[in-house]
PDB file of N, CA and C in Angstrom:
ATOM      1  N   UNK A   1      13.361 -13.255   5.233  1.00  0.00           N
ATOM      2  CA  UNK A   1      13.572 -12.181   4.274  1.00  0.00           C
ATOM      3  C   UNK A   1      12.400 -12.129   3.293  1.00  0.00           C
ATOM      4  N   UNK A   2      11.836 -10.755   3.095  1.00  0.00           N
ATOM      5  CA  UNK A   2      11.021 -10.923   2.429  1.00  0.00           C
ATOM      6  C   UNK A   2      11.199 -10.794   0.721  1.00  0.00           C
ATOM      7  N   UNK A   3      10.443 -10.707   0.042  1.00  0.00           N
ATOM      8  CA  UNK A   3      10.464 -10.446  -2.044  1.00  0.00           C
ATOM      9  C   UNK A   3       9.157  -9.779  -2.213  1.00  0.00           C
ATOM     10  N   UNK A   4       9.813  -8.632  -3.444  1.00  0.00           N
ATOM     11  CA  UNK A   4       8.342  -8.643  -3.578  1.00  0.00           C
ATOM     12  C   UNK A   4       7.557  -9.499  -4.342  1.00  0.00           C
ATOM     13  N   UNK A   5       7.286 -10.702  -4.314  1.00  0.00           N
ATOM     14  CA  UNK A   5       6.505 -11.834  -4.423  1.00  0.00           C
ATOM     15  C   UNK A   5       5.997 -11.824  -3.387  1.00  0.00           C
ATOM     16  N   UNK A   6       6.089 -11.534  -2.005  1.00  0.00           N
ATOM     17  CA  UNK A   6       5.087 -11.619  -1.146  1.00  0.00           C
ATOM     18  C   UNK A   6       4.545 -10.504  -1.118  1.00  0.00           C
ATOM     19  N   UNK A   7       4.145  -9.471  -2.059  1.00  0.00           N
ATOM     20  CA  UNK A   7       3.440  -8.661  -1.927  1.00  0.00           C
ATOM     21  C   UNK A   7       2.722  -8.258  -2.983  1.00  0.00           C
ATOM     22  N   UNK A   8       2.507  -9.133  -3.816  1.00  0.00           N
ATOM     23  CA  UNK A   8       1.850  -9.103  -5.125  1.00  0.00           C
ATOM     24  C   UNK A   8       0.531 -10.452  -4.649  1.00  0.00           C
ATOM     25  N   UNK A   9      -0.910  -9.792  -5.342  1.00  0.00           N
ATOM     26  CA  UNK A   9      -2.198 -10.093  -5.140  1.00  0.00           C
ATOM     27  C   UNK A   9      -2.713 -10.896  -6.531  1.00  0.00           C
ATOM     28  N   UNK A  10      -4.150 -11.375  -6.524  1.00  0.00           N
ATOM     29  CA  UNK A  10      -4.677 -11.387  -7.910  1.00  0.00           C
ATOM     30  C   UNK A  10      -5.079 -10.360  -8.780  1.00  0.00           C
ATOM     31  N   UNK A  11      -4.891  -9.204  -8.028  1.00  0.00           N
ATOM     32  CA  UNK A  11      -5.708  -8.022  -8.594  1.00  0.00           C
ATOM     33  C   UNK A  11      -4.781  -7.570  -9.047  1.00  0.00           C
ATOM     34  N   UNK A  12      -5.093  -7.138 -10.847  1.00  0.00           N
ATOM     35  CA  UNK A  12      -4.086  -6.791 -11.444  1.00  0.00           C
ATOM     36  C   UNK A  12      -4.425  -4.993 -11.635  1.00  0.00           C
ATOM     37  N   UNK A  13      -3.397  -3.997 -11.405  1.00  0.00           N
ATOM     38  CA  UNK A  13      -3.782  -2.765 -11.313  1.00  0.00           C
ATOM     39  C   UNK A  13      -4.196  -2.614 -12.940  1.00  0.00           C
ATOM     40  N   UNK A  14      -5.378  -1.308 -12.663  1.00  0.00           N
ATOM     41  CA  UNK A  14      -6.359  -0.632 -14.144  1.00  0.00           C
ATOM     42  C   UNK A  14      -5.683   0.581 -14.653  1.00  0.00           C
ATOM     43  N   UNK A  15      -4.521   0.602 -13.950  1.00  0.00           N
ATOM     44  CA  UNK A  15      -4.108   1.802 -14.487  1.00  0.00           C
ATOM     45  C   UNK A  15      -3.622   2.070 -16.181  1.00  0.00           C
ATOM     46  N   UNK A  16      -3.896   3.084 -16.799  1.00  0.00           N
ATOM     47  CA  UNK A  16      -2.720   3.607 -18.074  1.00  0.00           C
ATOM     48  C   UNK A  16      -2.043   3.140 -18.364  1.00  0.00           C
ATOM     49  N   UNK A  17      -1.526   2.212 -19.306  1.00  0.00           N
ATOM     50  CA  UNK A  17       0.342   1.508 -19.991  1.00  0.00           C
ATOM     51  C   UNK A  17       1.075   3.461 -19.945  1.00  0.00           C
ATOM     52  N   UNK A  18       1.952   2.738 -19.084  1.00  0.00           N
ATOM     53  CA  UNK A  18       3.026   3.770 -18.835  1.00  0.00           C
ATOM     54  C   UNK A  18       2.714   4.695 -18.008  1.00  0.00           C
ATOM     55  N   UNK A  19       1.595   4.500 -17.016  1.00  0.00           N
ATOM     56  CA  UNK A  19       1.285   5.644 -15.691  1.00  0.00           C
ATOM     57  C   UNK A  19       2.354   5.461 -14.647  1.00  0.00           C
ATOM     58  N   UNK A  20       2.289   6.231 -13.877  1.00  0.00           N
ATOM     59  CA  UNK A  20       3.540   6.277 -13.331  1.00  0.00           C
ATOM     60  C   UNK A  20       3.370   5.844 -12.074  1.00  0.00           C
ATOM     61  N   UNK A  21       2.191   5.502 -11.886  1.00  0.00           N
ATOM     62  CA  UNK A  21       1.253   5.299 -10.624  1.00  0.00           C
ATOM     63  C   UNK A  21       2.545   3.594 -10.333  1.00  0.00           C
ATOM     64  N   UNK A  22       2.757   3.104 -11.392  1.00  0.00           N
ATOM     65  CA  UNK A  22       3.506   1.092 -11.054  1.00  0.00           C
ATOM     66  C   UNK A  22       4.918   2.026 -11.156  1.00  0.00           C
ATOM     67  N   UNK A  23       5.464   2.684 -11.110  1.00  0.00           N
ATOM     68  CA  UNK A  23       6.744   3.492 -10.439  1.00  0.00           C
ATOM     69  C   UNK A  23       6.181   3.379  -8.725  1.00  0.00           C
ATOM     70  N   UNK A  24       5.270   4.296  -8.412  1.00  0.00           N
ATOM     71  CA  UNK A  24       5.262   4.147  -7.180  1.00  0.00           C
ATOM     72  C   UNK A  24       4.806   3.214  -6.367  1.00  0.00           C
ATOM     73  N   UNK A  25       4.180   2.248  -7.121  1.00  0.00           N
ATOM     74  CA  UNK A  25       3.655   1.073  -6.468  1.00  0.00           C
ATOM     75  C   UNK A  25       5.577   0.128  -6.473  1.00  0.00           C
ATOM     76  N   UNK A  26       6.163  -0.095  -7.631  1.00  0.00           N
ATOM     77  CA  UNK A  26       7.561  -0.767  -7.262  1.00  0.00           C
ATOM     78  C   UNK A  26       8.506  -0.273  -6.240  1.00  0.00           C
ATOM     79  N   UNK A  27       8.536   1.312  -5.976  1.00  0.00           N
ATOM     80  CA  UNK A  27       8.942   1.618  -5.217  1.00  0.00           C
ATOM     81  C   UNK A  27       8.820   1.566  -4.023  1.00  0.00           C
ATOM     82  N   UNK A  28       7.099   1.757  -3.372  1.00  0.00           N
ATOM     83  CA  UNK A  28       7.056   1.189  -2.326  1.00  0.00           C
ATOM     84  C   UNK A  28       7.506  -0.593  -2.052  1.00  0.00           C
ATOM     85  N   UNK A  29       7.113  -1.364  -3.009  1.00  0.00           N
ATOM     86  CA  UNK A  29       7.160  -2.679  -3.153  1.00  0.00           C
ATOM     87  C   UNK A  29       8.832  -2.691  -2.607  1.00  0.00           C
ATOM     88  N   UNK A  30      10.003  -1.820  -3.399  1.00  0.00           N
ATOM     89  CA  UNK A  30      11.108  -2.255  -2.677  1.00  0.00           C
ATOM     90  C   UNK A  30      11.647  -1.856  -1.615  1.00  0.00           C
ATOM     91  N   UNK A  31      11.039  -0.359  -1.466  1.00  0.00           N
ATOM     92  CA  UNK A  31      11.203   0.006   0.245  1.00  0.00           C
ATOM     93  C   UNK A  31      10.805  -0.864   1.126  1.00  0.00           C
ATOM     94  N   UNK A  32       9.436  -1.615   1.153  1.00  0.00           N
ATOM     95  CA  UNK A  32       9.249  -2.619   2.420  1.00  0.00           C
ATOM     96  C   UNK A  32       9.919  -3.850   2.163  1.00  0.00           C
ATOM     97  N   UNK A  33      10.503  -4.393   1.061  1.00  0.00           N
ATOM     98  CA  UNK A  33      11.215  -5.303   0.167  1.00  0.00           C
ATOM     99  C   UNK A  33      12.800  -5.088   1.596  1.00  0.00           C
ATOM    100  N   UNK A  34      13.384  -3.852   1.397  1.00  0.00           N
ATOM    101  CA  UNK A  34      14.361  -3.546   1.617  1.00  0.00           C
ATOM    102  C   UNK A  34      14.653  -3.607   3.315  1.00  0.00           C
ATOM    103  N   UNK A  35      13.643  -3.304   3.933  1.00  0.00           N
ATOM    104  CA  UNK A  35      13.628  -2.777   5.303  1.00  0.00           C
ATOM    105  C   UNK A  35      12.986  -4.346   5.681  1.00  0.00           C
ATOM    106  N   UNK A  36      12.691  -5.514   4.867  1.00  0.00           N
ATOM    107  CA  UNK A  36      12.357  -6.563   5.093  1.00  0.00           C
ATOM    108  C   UNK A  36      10.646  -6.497   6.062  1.00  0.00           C
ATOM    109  N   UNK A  37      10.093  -5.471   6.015  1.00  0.00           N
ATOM    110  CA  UNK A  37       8.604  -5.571   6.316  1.00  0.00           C
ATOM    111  C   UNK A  37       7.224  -6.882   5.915  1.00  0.00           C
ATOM    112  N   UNK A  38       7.030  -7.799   6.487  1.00  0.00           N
ATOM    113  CA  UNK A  38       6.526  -8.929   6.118  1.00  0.00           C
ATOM    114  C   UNK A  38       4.814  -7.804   5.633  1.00  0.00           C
ATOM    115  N   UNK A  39       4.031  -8.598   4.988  1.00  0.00           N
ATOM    116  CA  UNK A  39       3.143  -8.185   4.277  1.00  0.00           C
ATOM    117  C   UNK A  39       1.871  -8.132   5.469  1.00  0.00           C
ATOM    118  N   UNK A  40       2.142  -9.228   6.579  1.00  0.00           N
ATOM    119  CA  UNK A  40       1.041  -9.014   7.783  1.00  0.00           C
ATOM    120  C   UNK A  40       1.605  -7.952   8.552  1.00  0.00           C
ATOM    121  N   UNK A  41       2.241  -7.030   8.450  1.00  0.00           N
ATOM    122  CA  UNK A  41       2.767  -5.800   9.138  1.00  0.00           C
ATOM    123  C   UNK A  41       2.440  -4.499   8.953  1.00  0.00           C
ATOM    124  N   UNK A  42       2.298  -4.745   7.297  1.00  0.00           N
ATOM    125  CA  UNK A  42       2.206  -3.696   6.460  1.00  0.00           C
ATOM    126  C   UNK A  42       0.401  -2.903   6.327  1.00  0.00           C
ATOM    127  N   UNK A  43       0.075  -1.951   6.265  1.00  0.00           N
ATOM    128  CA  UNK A  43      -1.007  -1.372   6.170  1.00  0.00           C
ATOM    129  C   UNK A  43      -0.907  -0.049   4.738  1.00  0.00           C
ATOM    130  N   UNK A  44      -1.646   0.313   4.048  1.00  0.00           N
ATOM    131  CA  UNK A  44      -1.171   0.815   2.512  1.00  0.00           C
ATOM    132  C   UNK A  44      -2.609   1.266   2.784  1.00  0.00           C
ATOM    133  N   UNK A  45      -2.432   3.296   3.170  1.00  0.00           N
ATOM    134  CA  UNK A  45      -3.495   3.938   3.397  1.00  0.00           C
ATOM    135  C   UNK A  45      -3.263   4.648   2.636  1.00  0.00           C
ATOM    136  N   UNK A  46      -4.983   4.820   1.695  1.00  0.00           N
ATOM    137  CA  UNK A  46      -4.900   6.020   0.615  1.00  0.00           C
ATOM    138  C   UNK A  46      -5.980   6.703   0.451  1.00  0.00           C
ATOM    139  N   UNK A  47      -6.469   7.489  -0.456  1.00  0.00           N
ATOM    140  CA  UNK A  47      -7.322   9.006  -0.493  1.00  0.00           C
ATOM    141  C   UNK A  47      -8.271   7.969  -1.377  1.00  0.00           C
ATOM    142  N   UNK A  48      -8.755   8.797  -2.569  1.00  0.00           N
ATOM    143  CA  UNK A  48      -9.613   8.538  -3.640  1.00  0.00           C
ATOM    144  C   UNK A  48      -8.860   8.733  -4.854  1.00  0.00           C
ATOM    145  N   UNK A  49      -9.332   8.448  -5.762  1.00  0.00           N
ATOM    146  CA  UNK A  49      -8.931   8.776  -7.304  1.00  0.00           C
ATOM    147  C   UNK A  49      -8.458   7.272  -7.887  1.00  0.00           C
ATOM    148  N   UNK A  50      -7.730   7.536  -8.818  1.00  0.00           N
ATOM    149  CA  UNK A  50      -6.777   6.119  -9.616  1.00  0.00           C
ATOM    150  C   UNK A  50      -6.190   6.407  -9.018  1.00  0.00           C
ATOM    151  N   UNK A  51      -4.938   6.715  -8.746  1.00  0.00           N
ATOM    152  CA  UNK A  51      -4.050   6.653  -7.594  1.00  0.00           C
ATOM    153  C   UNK A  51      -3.996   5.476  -6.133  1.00  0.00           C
ATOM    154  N   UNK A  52      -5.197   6.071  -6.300  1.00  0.00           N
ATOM    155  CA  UNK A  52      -5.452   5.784  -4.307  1.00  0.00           C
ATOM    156  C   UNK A  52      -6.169   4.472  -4.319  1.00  0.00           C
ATOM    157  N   UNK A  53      -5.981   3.850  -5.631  1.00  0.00           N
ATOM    158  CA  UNK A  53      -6.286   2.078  -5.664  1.00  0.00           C
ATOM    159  C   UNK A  53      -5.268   1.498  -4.734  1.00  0.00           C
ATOM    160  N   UNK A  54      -4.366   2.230  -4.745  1.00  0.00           N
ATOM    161  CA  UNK A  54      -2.509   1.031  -4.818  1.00  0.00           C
ATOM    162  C   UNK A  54      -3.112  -0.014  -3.472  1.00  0.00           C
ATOM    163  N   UNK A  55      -3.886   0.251  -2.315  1.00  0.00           N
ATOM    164  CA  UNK A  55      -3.859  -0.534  -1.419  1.00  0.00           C
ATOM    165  C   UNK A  55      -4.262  -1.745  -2.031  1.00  0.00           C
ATOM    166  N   UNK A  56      -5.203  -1.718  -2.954  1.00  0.00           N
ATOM    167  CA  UNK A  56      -5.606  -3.311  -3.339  1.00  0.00           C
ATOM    168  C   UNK A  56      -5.207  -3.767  -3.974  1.00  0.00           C
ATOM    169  N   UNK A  57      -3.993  -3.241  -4.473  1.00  0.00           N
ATOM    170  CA  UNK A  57      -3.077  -3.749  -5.715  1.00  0.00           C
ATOM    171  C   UNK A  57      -1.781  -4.398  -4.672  1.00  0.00           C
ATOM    172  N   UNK A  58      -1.786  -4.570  -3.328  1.00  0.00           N
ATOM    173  CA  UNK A  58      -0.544  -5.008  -2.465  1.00  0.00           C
ATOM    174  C   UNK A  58      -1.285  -6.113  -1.555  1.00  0.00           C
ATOM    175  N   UNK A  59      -0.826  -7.592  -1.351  1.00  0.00           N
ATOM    176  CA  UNK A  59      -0.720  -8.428  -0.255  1.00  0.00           C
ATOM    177  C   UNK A  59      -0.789  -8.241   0.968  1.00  0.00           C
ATOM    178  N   UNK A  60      -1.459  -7.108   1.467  1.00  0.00           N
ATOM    179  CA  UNK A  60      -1.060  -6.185   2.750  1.00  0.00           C
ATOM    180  C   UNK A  60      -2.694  -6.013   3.117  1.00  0.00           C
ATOM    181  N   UNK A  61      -2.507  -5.342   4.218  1.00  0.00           N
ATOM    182  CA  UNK A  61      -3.515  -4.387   4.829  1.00  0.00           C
ATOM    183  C   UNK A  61      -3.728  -3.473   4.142  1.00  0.00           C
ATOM    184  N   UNK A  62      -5.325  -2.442   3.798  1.00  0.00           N
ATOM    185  CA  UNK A  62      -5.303  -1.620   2.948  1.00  0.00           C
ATOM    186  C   UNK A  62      -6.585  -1.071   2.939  1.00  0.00           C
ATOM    187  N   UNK A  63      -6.623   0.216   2.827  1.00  0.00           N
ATOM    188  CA  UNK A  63      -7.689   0.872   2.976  1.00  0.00           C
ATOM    189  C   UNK A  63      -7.765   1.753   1.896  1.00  0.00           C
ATOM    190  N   UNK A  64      -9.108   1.704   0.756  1.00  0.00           N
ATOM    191  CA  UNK A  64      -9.186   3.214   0.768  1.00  0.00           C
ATOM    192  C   UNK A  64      -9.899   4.119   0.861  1.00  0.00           C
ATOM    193  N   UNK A  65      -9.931   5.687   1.714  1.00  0.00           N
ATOM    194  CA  UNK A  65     -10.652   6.142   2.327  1.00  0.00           C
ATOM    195  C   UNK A  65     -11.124   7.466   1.468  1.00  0.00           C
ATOM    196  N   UNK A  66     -11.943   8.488   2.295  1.00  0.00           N
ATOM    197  CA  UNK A  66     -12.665   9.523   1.641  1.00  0.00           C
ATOM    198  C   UNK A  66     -11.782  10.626   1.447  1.00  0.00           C
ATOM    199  N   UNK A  67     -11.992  11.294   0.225  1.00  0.00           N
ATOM    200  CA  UNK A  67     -10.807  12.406  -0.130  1.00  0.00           C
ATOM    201  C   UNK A  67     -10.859  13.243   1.279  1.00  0.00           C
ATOM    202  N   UNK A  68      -9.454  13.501   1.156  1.00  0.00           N
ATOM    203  CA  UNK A  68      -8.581  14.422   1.855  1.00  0.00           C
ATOM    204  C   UNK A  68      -8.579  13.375   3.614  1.00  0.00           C
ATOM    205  N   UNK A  69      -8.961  12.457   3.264  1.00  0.00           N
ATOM    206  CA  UNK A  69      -9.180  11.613   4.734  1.00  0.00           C
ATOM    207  C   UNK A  69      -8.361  10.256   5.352  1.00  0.00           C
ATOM    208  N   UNK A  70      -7.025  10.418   4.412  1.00  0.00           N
ATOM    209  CA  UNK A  70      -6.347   9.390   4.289  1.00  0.00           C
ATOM    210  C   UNK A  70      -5.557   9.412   5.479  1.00  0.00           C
ATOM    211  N   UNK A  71      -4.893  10.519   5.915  1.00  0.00           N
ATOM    212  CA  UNK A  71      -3.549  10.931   6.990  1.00  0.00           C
ATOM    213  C   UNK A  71      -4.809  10.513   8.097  1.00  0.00           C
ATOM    214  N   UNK A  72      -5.652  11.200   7.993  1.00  0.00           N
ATOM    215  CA  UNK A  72      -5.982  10.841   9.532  1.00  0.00           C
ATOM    216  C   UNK A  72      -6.597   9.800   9.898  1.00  0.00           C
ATOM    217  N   UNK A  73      -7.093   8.745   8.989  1.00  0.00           N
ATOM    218  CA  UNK A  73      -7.211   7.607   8.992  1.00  0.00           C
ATOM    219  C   UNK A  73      -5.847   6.671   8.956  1.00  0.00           C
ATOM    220  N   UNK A  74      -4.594   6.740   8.748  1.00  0.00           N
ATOM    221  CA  UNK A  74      -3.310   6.288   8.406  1.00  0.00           C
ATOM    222  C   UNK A  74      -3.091   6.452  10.054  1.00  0.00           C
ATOM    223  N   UNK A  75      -3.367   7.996  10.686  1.00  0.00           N
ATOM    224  CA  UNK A  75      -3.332   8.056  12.065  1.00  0.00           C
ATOM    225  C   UNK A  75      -4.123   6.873  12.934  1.00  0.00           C
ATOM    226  N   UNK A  76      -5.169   6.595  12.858  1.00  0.00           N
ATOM    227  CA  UNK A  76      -6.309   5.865  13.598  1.00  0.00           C
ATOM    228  C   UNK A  76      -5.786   4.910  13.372  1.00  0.00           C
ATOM    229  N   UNK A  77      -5.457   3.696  12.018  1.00  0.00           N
ATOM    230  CA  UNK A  77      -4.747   2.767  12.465  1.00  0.00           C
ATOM    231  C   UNK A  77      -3.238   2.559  13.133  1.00  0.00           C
ATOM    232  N   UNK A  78      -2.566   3.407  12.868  1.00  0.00           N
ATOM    233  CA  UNK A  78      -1.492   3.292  13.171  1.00  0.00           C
ATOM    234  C   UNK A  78      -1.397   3.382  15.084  1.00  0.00           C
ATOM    235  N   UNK A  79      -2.371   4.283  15.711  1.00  0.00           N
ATOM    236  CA  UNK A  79      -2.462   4.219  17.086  1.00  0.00           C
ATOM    237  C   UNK A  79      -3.569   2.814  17.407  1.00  0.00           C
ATOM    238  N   UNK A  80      -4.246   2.079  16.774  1.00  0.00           N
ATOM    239  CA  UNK A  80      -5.264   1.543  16.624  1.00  0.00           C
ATOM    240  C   UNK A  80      -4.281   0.044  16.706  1.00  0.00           C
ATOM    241  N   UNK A  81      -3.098  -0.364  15.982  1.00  0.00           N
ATOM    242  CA  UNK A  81      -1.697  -1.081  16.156  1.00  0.00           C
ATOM    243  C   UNK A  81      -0.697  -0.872  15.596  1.00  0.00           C
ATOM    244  N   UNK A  82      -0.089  -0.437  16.733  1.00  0.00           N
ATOM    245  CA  UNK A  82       1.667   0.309  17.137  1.00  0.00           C
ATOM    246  C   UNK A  82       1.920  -0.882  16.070  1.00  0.00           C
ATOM    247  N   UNK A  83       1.919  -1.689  15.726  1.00  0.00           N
ATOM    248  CA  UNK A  83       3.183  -2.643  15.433  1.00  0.00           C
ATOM    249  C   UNK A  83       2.703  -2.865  13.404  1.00  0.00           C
ATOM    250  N   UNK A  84       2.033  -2.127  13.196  1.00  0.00           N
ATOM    251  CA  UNK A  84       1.957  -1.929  11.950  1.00  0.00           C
ATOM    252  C   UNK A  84       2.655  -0.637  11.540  1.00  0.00           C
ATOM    253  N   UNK A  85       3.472  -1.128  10.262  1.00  0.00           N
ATOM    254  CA  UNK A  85       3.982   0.041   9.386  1.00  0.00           C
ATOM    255  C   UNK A  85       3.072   0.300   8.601  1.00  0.00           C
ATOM    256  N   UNK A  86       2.930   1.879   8.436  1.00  0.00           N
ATOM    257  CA  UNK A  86       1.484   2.428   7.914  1.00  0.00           C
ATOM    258  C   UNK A  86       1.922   3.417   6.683  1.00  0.00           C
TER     259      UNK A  86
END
């Protein structure tokens, strides 16, 4: 069973006190929390901006790629290994 303790890094996110950006970072944290997704499974594909840090802010696999180039890179790994949740 996993926690999210296994999905927390040294890298502490730069975001804003009170951005909403660590809403969606906990949320994902308890969706794969919930569905019990181990952190070598997991892949956390994103665009550009502050936002599109969150991959290096997670214990996981993580990319982040060139605006508007995230889905189809999220595609490439995900056919690249079936057995990652992307």
């Amino acid at each position: 069973m996993t926690t999210a303790k296994d999905y927390r890094n040294d890298i502490r996110p730069n975001w804003c006190p009170g951005c909403g950006h660590y809403g969606v970072q906990a949320a994902i944290t308890d969706a794969v929390v919930a569905k019990n997704i181990p952190p070598e499974k997991l892949a956390v594909i994103s665009g550009i901006g502050c936002s599109s840090r969150i991959g290096g802010y997670f214990y996981a696999y993580g990319a982040h790629t060139t605006h508007g180039r995230a889905l189809p890179y999220a595609q490439g790994v995900k056919l690249a290994n079936q057995d990652l949740n992307v």
